[in-house]
PDB file of N, CA and C in Angstrom:
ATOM      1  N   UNK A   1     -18.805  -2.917 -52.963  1.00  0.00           N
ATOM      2  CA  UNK A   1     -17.551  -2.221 -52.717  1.00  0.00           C
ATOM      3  C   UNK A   1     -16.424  -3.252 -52.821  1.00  0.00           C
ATOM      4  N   UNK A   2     -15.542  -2.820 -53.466  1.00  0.00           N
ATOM      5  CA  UNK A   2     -13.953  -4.078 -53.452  1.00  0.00           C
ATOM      6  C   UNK A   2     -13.253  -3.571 -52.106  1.00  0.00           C
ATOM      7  N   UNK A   3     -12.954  -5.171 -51.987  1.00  0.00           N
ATOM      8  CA  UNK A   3     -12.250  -5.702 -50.882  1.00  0.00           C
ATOM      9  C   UNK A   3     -11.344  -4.162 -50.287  1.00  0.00           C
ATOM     10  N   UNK A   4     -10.413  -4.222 -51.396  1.00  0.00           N
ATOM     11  CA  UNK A   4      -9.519  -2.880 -50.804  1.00  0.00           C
ATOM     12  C   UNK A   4      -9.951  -1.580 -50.755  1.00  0.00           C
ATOM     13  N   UNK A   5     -10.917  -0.988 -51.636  1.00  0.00           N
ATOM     14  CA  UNK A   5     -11.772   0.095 -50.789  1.00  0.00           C
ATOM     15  C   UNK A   5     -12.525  -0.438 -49.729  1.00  0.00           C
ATOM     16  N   UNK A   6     -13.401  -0.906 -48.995  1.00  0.00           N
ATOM     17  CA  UNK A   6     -13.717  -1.522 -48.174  1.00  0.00           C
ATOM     18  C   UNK A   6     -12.532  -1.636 -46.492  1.00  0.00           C
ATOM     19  N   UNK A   7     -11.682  -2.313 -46.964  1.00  0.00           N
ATOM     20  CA  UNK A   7     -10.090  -2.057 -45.662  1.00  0.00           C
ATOM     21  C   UNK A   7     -10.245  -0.878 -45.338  1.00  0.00           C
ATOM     22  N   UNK A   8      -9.895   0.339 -46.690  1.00  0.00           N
ATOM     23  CA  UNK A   8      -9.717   1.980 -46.684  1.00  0.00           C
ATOM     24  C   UNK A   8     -11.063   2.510 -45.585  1.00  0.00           C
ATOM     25  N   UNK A   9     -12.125   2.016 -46.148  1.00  0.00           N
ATOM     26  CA  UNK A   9     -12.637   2.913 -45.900  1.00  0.00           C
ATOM     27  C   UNK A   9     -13.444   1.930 -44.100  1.00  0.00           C
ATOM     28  N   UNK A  10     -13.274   0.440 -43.634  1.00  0.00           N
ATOM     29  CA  UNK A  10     -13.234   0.423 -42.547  1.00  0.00           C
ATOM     30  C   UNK A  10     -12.289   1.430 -41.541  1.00  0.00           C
ATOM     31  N   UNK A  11     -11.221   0.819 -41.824  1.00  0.00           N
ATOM     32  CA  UNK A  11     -10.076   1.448 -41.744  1.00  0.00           C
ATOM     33  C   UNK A  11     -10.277   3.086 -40.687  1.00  0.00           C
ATOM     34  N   UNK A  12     -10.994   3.935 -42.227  1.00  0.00           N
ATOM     35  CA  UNK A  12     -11.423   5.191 -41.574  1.00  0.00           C
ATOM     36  C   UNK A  12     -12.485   5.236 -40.579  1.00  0.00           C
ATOM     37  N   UNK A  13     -13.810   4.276 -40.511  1.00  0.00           N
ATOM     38  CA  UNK A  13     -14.490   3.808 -39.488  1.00  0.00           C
ATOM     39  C   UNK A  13     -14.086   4.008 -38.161  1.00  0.00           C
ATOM     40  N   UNK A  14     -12.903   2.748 -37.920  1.00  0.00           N
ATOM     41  CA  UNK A  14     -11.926   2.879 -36.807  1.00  0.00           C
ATOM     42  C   UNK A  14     -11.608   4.080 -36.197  1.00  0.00           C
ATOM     43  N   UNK A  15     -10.787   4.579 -37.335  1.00  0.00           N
ATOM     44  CA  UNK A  15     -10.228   5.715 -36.856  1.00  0.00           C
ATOM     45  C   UNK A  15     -10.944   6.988 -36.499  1.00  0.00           C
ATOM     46  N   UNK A  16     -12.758   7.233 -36.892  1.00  0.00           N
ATOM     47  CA  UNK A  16     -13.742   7.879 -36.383  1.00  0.00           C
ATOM     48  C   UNK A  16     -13.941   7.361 -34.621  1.00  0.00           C
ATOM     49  N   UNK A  17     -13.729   6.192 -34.147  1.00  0.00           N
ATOM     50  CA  UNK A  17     -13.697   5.514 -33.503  1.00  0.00           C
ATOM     51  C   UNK A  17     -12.432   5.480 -32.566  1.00  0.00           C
ATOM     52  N   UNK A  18     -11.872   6.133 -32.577  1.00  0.00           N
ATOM     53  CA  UNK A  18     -10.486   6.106 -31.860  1.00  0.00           C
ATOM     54  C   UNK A  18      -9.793   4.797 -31.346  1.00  0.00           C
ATOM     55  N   UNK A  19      -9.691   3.912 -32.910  1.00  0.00           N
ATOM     56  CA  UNK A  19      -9.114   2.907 -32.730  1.00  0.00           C
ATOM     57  C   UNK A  19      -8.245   2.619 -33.917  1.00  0.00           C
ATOM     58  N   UNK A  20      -6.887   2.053 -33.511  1.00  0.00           N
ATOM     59  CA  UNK A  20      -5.450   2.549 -34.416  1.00  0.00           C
ATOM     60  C   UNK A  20      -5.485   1.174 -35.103  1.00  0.00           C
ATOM     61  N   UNK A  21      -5.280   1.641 -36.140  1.00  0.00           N
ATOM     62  CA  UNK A  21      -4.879  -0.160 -36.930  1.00  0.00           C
ATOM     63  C   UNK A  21      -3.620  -0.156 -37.166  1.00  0.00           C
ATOM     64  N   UNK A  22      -3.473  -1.470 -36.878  1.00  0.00           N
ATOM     65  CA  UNK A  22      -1.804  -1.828 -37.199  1.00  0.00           C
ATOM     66  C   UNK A  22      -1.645  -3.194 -38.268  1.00  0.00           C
ATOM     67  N   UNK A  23      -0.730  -3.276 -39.122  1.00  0.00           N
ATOM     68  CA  UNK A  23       0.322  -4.217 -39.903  1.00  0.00           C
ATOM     69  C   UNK A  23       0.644  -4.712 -39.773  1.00  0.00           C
ATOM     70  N   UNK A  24       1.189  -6.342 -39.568  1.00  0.00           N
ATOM     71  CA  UNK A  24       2.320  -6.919 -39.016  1.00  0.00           C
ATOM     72  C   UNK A  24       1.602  -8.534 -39.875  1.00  0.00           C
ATOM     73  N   UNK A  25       3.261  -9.203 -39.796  1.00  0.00           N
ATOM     74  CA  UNK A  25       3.111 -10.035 -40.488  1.00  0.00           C
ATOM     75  C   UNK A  25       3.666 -11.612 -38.958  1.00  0.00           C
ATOM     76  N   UNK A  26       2.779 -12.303 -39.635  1.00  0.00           N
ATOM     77  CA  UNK A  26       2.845 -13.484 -38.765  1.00  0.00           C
ATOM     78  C   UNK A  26       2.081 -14.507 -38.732  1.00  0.00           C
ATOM     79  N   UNK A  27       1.680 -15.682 -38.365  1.00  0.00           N
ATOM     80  CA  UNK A  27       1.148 -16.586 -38.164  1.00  0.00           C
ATOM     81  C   UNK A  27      -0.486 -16.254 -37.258  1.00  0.00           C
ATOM     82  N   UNK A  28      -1.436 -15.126 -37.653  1.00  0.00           N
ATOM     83  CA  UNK A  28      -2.124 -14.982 -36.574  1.00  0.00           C
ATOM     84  C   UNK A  28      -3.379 -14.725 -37.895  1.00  0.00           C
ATOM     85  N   UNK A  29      -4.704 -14.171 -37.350  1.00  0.00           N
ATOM     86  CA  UNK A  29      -6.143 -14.118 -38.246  1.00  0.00           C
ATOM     87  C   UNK A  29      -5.726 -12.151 -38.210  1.00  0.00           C
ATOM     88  N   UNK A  30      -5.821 -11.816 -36.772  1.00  0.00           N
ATOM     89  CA  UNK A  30      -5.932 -10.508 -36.617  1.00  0.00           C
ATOM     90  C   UNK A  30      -7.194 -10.257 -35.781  1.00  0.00           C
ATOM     91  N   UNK A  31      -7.401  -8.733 -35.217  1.00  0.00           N
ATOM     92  CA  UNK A  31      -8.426  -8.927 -34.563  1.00  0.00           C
ATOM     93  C   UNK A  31      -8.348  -7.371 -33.367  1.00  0.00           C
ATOM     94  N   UNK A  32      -9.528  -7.039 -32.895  1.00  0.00           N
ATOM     95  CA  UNK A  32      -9.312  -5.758 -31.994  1.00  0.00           C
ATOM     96  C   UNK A  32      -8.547  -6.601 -30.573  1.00  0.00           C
ATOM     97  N   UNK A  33      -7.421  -5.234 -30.185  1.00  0.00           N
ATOM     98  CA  UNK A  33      -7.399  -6.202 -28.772  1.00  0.00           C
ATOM     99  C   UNK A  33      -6.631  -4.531 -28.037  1.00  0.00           C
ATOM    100  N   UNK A  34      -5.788  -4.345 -27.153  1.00  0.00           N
ATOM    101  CA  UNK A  34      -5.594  -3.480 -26.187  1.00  0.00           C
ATOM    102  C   UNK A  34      -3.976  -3.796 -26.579  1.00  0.00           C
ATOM    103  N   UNK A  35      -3.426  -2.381 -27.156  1.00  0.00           N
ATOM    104  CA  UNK A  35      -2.158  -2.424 -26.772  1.00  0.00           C
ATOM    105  C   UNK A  35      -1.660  -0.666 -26.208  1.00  0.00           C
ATOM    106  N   UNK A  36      -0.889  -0.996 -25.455  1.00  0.00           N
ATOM    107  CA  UNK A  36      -0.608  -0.482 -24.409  1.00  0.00           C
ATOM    108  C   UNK A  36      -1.493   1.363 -24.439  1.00  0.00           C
ATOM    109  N   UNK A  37      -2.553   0.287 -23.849  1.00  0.00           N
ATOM    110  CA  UNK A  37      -3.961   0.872 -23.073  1.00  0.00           C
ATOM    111  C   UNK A  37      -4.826   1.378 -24.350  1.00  0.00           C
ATOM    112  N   UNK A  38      -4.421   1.287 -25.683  1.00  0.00           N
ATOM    113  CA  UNK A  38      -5.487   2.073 -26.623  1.00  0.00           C
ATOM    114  C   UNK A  38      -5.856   0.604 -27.305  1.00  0.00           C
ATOM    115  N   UNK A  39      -7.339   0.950 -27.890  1.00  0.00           N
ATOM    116  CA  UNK A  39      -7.637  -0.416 -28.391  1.00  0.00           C
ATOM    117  C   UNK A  39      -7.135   0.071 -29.725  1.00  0.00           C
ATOM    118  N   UNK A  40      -6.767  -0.975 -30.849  1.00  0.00           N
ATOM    119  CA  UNK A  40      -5.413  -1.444 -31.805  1.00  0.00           C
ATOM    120  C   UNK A  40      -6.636  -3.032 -32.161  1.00  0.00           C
ATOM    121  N   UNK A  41      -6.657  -2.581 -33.608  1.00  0.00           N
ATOM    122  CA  UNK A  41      -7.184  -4.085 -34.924  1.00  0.00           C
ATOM    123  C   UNK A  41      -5.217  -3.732 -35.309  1.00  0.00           C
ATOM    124  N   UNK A  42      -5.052  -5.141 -35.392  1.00  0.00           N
ATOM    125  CA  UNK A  42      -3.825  -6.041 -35.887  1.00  0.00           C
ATOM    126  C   UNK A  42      -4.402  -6.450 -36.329  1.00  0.00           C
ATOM    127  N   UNK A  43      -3.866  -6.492 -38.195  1.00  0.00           N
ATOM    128  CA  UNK A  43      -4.057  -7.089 -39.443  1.00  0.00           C
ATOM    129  C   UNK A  43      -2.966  -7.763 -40.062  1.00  0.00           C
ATOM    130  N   UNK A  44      -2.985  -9.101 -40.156  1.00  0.00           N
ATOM    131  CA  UNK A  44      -2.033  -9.773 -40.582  1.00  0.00           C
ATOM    132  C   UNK A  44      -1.503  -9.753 -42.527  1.00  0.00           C
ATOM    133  N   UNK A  45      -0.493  -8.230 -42.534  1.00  0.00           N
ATOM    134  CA  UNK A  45      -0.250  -7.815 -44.057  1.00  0.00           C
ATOM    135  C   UNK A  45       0.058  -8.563 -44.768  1.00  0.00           C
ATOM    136  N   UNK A  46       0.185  -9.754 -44.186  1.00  0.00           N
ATOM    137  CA  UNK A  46       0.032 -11.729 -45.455  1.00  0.00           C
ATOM    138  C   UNK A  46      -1.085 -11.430 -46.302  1.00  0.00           C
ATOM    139  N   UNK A  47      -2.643 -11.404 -45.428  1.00  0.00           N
ATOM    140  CA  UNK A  47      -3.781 -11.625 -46.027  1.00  0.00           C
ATOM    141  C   UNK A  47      -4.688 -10.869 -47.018  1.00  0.00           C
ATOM    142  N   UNK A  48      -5.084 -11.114 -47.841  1.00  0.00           N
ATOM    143  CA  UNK A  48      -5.631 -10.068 -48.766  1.00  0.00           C
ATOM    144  C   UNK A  48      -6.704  -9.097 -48.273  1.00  0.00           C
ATOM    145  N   UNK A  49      -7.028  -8.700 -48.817  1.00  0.00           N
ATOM    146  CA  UNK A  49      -8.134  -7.274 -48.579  1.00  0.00           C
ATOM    147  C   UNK A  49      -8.907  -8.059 -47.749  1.00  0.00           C
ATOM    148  N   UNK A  50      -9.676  -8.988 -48.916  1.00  0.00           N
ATOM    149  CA  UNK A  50     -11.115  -9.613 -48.415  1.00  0.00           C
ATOM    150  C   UNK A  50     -11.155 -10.163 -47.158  1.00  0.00           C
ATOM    151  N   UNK A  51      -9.667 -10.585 -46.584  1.00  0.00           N
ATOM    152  CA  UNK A  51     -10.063 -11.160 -45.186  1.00  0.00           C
ATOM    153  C   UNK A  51      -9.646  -9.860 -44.392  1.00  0.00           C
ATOM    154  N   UNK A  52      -8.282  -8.929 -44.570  1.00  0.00           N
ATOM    155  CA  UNK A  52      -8.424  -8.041 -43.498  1.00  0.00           C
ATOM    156  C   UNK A  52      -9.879  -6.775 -43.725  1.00  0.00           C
ATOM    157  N   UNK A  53     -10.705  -6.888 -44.692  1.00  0.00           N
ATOM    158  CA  UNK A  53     -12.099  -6.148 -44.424  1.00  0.00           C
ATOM    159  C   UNK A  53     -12.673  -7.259 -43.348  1.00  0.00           C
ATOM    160  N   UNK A  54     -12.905  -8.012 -43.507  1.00  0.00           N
ATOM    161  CA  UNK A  54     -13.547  -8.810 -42.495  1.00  0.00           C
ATOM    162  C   UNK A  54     -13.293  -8.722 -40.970  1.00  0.00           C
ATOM    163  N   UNK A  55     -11.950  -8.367 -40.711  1.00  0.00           N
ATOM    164  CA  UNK A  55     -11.534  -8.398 -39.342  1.00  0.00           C
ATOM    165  C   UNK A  55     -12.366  -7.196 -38.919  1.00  0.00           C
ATOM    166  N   UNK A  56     -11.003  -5.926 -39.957  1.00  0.00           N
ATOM    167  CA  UNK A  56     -11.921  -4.730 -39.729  1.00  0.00           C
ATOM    168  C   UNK A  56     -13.530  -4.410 -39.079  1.00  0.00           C
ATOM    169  N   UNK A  57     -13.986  -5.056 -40.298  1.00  0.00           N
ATOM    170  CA  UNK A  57     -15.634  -4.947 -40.053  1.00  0.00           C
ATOM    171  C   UNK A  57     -16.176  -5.100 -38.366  1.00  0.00           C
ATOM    172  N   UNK A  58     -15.051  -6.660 -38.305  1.00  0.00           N
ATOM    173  CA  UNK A  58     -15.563  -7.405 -36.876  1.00  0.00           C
ATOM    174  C   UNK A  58     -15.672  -6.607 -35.815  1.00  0.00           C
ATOM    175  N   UNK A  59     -13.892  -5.795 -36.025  1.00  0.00           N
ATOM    176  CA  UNK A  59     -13.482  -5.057 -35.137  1.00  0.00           C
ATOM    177  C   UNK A  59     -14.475  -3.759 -34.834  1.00  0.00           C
ATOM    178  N   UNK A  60     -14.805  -2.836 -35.758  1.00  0.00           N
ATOM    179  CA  UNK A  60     -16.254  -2.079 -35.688  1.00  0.00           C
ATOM    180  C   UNK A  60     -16.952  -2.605 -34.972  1.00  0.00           C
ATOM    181  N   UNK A  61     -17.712  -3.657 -35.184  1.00  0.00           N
ATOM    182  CA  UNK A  61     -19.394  -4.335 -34.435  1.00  0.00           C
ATOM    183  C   UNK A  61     -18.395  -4.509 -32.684  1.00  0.00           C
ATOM    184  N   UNK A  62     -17.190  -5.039 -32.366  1.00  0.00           N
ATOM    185  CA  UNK A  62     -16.844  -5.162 -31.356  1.00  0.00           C
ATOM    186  C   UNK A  62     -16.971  -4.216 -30.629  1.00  0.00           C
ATOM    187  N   UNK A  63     -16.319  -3.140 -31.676  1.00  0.00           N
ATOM    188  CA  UNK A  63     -16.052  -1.996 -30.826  1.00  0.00           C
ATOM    189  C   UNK A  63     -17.756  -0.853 -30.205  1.00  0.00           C
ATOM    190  N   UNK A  64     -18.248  -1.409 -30.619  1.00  0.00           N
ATOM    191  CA  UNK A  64     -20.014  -0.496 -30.114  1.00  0.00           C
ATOM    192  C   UNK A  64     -20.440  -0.746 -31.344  1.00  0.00           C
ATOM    193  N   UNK A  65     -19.879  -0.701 -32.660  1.00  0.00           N
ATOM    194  CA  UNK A  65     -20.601  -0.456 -34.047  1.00  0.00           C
ATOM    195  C   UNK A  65     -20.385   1.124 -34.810  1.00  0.00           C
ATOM    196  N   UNK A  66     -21.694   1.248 -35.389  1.00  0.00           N
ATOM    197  CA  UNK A  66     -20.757   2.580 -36.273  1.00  0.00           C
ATOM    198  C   UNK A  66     -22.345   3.425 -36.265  1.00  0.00           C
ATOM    199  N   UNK A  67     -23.262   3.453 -35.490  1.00  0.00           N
ATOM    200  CA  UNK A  67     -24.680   4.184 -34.880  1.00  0.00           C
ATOM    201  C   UNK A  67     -24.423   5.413 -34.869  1.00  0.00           C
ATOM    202  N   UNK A  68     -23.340   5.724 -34.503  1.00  0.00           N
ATOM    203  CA  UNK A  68     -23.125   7.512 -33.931  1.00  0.00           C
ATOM    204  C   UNK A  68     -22.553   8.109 -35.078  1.00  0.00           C
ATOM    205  N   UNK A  69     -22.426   7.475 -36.021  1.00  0.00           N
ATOM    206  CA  UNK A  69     -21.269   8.156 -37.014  1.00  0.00           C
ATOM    207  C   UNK A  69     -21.852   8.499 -38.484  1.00  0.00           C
ATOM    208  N   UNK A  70     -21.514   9.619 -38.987  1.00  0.00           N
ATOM    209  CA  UNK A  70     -22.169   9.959 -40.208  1.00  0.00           C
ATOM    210  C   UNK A  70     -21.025   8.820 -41.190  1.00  0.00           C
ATOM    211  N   UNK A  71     -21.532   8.069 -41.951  1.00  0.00           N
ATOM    212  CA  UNK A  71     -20.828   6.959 -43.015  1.00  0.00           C
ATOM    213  C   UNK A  71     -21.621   7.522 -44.045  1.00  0.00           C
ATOM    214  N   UNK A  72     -21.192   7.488 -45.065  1.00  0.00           N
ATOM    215  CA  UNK A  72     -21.638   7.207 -47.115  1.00  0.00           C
ATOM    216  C   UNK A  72     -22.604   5.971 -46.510  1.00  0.00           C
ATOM    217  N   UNK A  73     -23.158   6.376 -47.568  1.00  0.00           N
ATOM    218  CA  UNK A  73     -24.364   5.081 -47.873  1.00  0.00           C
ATOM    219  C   UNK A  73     -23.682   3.926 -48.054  1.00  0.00           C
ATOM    220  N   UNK A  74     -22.689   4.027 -49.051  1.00  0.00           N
ATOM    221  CA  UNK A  74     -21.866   2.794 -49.482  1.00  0.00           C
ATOM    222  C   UNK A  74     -21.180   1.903 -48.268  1.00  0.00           C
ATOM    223  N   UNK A  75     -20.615   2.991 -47.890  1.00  0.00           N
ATOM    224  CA  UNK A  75     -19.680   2.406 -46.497  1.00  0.00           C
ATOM    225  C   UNK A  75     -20.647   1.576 -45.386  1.00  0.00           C
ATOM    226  N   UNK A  76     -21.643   2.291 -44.833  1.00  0.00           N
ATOM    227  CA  UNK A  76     -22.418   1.392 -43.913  1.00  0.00           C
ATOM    228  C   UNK A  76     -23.077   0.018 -44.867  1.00  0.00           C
ATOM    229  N   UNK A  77     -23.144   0.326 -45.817  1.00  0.00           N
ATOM    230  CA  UNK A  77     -24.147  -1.160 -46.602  1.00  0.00           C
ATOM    231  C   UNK A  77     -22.797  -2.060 -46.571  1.00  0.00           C
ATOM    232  N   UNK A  78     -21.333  -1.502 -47.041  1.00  0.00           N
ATOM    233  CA  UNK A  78     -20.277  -2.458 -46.965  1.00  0.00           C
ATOM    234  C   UNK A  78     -20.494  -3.071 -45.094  1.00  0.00           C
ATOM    235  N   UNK A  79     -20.252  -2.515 -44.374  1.00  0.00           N
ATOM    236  CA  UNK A  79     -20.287  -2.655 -43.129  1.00  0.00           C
ATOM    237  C   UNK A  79     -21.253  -3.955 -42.961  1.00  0.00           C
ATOM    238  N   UNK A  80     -22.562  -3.606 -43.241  1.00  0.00           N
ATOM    239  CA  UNK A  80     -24.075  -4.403 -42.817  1.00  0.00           C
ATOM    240  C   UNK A  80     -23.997  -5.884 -43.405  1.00  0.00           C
ATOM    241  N   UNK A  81     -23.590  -5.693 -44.788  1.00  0.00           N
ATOM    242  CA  UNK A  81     -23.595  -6.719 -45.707  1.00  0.00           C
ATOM    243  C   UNK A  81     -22.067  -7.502 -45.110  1.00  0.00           C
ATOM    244  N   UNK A  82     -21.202  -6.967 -44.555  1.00  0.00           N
ATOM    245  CA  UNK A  82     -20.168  -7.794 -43.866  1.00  0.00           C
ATOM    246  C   UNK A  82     -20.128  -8.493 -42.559  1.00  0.00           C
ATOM    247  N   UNK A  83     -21.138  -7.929 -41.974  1.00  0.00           N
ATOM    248  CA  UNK A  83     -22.198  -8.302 -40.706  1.00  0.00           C
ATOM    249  C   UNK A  83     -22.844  -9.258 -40.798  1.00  0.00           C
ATOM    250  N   UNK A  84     -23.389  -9.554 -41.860  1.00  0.00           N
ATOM    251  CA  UNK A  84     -24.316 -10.713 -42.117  1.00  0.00           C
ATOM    252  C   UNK A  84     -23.755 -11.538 -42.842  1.00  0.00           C
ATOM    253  N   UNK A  85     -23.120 -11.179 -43.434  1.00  0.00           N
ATOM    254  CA  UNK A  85     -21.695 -12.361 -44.014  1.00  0.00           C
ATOM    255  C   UNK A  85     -21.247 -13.608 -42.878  1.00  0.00           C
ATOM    256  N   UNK A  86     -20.820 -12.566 -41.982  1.00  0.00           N
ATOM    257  CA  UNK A  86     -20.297 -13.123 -40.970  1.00  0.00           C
ATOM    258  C   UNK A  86     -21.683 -14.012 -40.070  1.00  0.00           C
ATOM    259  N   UNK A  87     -22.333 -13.666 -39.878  1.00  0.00           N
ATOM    260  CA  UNK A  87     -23.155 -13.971 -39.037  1.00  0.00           C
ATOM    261  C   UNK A  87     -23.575 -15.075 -40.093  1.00  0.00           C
ATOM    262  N   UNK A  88     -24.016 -15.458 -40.955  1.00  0.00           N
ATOM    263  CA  UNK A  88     -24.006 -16.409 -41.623  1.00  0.00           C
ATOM    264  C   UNK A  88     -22.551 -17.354 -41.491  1.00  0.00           C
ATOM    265  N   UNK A  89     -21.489 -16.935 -41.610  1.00  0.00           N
ATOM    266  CA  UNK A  89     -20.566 -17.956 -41.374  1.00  0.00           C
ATOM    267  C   UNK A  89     -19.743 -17.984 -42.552  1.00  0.00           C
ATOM    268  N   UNK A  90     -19.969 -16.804 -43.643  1.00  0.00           N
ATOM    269  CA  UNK A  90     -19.606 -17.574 -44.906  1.00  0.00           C
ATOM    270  C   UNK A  90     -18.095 -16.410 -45.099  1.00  0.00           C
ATOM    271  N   UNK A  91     -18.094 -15.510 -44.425  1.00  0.00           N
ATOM    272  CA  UNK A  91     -16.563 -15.306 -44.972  1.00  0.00           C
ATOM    273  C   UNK A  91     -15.659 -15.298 -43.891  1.00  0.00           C
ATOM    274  N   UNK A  92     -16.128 -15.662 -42.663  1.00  0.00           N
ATOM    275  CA  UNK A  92     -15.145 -15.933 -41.176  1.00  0.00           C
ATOM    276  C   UNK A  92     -14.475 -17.341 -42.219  1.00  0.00           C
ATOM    277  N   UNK A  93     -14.953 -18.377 -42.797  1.00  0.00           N
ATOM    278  CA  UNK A  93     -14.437 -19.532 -42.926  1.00  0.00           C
ATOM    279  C   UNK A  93     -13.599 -19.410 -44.666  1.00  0.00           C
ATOM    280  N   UNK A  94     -13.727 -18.468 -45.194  1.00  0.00           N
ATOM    281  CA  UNK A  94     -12.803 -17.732 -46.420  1.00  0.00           C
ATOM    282  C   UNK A  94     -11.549 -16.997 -46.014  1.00  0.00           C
ATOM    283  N   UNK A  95     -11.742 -16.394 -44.910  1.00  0.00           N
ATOM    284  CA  UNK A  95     -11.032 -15.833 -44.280  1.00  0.00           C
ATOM    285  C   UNK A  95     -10.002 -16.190 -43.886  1.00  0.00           C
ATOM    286  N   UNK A  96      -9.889 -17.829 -43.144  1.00  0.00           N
ATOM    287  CA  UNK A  96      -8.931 -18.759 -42.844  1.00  0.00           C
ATOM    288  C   UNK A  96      -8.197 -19.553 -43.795  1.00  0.00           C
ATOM    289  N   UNK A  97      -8.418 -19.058 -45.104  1.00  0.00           N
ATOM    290  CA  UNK A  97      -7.550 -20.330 -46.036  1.00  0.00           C
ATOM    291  C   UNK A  97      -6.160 -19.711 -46.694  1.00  0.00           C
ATOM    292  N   UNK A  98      -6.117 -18.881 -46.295  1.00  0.00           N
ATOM    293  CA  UNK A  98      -4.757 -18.453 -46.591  1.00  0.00           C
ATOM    294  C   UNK A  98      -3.307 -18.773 -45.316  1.00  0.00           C
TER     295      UNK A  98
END
């Protein structure tokens, strides 16, 4: 799946998930956190797809994961295969060079 279908369709993950994504530009990676009381992934709109899928993704596994939810085949293998990305180490550290 490309980077920017991948965002789209975390993205919709989330939002199965009752969690709001937001935009904003700044000096930060991005990441799930609590704003005022709903949990909110802040994506830093500097970074390209490939790193805000990554947050995304993160933000999913943070949030419980995506177990309860009917996904496309495609979408959970994007998910799994971004899981183990990470857990390997190899696109948390791609992620940071921008």
């Amino acid at each position: 799946m490309k980077p920017a279908a991948a965002v789209a369709a975390f993205e919709e993950v989330l939002g199965q998930l009752g969690v709001r994504v937001r935009r904003e530009r700044g000096g930060f990676r991005g990441g799930l956190c609590v704003v005022a009381g709903a949990p909110t992934v802040v994506l830093n709109k500097l970074h390209p797809a490939q790193a805000q899928a990554v947050v995304l993704a993160a933000a999913v596994r943070e949030h419980g994961g995506a177990d309860g939810l009917y996904l496309r085949p495609a979408v959970r293998a994007a998910l799994e295969d971004a899981w183990a990305d990470a857990e390997r180490g190899e696109l948390a550290e791609g992620a940071d060079d921008d």
